[in-house]
Protein backbone atom coordinates (compact mmCIF):
# COMPACT_ATOMS: atom_id res chain seq x y z
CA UNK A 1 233.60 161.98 98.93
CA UNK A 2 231.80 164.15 96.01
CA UNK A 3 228.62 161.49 95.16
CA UNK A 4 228.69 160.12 91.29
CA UNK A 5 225.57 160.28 88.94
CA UNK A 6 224.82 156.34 89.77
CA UNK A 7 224.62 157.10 93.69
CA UNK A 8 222.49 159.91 93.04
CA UNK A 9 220.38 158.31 90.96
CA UNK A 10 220.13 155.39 93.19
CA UNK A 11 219.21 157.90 95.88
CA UNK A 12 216.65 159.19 93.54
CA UNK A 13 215.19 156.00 93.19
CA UNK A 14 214.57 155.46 96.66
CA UNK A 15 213.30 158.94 97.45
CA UNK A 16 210.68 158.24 94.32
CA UNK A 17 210.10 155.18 95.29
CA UNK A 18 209.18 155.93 99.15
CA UNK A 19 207.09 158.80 97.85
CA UNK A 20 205.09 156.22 95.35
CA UNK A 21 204.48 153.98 98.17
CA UNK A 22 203.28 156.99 100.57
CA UNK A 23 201.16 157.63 97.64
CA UNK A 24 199.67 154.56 97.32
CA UNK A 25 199.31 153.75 100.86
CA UNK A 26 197.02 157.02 100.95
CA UNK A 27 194.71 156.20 98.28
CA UNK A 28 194.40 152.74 99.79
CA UNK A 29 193.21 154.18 102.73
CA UNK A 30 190.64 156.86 101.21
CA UNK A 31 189.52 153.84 98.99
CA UNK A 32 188.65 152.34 102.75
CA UNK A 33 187.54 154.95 103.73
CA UNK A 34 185.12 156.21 100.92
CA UNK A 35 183.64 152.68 100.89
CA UNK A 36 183.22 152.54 104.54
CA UNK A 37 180.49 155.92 103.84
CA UNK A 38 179.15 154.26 101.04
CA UNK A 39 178.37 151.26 103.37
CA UNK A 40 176.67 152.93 106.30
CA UNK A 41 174.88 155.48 103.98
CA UNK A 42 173.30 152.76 102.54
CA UNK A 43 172.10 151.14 105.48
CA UNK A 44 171.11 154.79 107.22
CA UNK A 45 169.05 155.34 104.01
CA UNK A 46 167.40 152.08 104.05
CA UNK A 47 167.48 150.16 106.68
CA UNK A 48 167.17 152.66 109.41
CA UNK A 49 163.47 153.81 110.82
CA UNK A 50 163.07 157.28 109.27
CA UNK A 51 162.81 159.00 112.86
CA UNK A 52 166.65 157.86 113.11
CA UNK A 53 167.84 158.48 110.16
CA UNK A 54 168.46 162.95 111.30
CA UNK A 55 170.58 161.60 114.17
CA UNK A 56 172.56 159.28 112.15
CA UNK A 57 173.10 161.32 109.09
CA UNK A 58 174.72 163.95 111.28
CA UNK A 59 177.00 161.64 113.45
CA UNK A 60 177.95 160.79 109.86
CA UNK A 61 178.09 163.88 108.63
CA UNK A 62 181.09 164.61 111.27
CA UNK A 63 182.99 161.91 110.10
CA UNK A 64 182.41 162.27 106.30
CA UNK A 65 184.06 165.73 107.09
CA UNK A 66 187.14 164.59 108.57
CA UNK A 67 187.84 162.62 105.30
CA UNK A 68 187.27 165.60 103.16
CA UNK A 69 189.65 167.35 105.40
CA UNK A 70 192.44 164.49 105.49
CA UNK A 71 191.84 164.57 101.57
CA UNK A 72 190.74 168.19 100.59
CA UNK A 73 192.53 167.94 96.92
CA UNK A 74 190.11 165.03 95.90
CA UNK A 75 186.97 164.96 94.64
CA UNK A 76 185.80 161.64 96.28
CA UNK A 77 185.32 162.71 100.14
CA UNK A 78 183.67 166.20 98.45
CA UNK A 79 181.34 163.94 97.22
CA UNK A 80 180.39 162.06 99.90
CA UNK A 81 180.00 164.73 102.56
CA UNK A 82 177.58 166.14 99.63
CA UNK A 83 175.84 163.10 99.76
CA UNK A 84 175.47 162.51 103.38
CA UNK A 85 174.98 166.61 104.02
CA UNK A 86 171.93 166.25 101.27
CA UNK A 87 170.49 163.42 103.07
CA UNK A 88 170.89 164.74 106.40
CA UNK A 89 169.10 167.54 105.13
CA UNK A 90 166.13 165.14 103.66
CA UNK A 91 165.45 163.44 106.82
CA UNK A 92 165.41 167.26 108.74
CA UNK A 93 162.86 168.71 106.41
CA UNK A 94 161.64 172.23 106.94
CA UNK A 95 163.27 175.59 106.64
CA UNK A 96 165.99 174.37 108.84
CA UNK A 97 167.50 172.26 105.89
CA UNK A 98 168.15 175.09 103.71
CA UNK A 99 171.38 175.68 105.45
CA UNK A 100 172.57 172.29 104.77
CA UNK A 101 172.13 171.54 101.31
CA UNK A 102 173.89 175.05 100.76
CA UNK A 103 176.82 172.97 102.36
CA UNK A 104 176.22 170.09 100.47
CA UNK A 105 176.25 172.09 96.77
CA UNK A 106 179.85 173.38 98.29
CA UNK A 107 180.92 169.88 98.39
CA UNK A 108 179.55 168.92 95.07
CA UNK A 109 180.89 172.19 93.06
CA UNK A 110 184.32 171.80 94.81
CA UNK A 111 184.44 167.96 93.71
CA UNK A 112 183.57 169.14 90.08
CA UNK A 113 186.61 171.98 90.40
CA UNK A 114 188.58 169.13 90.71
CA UNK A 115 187.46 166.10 89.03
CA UNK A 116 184.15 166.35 87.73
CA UNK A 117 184.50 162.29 86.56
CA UNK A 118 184.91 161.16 90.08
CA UNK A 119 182.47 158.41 91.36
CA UNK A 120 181.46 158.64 87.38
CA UNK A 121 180.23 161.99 87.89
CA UNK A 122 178.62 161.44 91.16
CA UNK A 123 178.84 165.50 92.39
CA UNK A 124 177.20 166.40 89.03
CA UNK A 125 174.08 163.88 89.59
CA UNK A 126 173.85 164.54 92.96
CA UNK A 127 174.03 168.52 92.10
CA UNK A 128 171.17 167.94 89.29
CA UNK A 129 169.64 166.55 92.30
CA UNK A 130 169.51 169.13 94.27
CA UNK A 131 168.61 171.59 91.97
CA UNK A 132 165.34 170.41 91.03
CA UNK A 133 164.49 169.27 94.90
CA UNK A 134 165.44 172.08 96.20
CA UNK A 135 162.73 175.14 96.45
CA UNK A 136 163.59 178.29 93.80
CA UNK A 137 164.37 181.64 94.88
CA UNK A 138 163.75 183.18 96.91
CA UNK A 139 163.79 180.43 99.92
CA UNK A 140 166.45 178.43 98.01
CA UNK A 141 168.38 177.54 94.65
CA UNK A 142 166.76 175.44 92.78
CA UNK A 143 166.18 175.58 89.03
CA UNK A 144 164.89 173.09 86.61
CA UNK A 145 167.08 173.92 84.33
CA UNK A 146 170.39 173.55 85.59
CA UNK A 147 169.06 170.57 87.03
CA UNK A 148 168.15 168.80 83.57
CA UNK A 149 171.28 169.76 82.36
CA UNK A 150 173.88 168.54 85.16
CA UNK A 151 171.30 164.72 85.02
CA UNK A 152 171.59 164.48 82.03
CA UNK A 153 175.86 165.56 82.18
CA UNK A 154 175.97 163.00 84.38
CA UNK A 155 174.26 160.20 82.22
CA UNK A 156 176.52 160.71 79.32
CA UNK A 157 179.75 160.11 81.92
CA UNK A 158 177.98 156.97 83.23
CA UNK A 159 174.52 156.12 80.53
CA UNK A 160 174.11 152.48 82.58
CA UNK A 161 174.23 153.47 86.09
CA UNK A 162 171.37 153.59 88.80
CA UNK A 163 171.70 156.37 90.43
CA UNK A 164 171.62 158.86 87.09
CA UNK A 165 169.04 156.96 85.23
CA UNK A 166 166.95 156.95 88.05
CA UNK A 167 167.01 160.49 89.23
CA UNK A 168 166.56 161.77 85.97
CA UNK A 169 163.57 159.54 85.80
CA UNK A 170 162.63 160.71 89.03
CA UNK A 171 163.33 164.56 87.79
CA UNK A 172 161.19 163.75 84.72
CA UNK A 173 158.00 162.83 86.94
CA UNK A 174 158.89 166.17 88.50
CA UNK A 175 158.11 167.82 85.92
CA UNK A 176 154.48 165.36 84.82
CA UNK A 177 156.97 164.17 81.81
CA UNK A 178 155.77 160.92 82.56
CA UNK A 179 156.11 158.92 79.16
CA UNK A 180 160.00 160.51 79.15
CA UNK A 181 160.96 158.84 82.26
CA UNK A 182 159.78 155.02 81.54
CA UNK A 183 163.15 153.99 79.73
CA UNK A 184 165.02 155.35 82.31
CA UNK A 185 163.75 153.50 84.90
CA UNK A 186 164.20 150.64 83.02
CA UNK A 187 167.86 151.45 82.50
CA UNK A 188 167.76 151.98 86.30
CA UNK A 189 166.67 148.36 87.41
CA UNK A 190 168.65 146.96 84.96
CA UNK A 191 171.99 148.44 85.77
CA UNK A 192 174.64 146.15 86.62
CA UNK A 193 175.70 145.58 90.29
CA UNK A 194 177.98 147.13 91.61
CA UNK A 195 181.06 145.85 94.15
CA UNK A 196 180.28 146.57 97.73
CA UNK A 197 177.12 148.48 96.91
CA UNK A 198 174.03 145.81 97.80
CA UNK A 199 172.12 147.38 100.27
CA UNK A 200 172.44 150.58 98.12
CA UNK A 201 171.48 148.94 94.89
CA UNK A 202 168.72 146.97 96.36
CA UNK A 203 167.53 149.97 97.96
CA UNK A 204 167.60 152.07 94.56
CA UNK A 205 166.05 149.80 92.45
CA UNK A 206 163.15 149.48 94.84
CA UNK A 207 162.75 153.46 94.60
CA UNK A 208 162.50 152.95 90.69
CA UNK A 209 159.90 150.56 91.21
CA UNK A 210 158.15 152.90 93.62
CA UNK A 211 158.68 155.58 90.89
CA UNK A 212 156.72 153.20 87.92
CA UNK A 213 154.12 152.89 90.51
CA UNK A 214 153.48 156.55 90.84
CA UNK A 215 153.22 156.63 86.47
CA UNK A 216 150.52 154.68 86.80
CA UNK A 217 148.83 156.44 88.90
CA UNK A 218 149.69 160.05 87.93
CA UNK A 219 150.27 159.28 84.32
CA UNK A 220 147.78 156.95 83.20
């Protein structure tokens, strides 16, 4: 029997519909999964001795990367093996880090290829960050420059936030602007919570108060 226009709408119905609910059922579970990161980042970063924290970061590391490959077309799991790759490479130090944080600006670039908004512009701060920690040619990338200019990118997506207002703070002391970077780390300790992230928060606001500290004694 040749199908009418109502059964094969109906059947389109059902295929979009079972595609909507794949759909959802996937985001669900990155959603899980990204905050799952976030979660034991946080407590690697500050809760964990610092001769741990290598170890950790890289058993991390591994699974951050399964994510990203599970979810390669978005810019969330880019982001967070940036993240942990970068912070795996702080708590290696040395030479032998240079090889990592090349990884980790892969991860942040592709995340800005395909939504540079994610996280509210999380791979943008966290390249910014980078650039102006990392040493300048010819061991490494960095440059001041592009590093002002993706912080401050990244403050006009989220102007409130910890995490941008306090590394371009912490950029600003780079640099001995010292009298630039006050209202910034005010903006920093005064950003509003946010769900799930305690430890981190906690943790961040304490490095902004760390941060004031070293004004006064660098700045004056």
């Amino acid at each position: 029997m040749t199908p009418t226009l109502r059964h094969l709408g109906a059947l389109a119905l059902i295929v979009l519909s079972g595609w909507m609910g794949s759909a959802a059922a996937q985001t669900s579970s990155l959603d899980q999964d990204i905050a799952t990161l976030q979660k034991e980042w946080a407590l690697i970063q500050y809760q964990t001795p610092a001769a741990n924290q290598e170890k950790q970061y890289e058993a991390l590391a591994s699974r951050a990367h399964q994510i990203t490959a599970r979810f390669p077309d978005r810019a969330e799991p880019h982001v967070w093996e940036g993240i942990v790759i970068s912070s795996w490479a702080g708590a290696k130090g040395g030479l032998g880090a240079l090889n990592l944080v090349k990884q980790a600006k892969n991860e942040y670039e592709t995340a800005m290829q395909i939504d540079p908004k994610a996280l509210d512009g999380s791979a943008m701060n966290s390249l910014g960050v980078l650039y102006y920690k990392v040493p300048g040619w010819p061991l490494g990338f960095g440059d001041n420059a592009k590093a002002e200019a993706l912080l401050k990118d990244a403050l006009v997506i989220n102007p409130n936030g910890v995490d941008p207002n306090y590394f371009y703070a912490d950029y600003l002391v780079s640099r001995k602007r010292y009298s630039e970077a006050g209202p910034y780390i005010d903006r920093a300790l005064a950003a509003p919570a946010r769900p799930g992230r305690y430890v981190a928060d906690a943790g961040r606001k304490m490095d902004a108060e760390r941060l004031r500290e070293r004004i006064k004694q660098e700045g004056g």
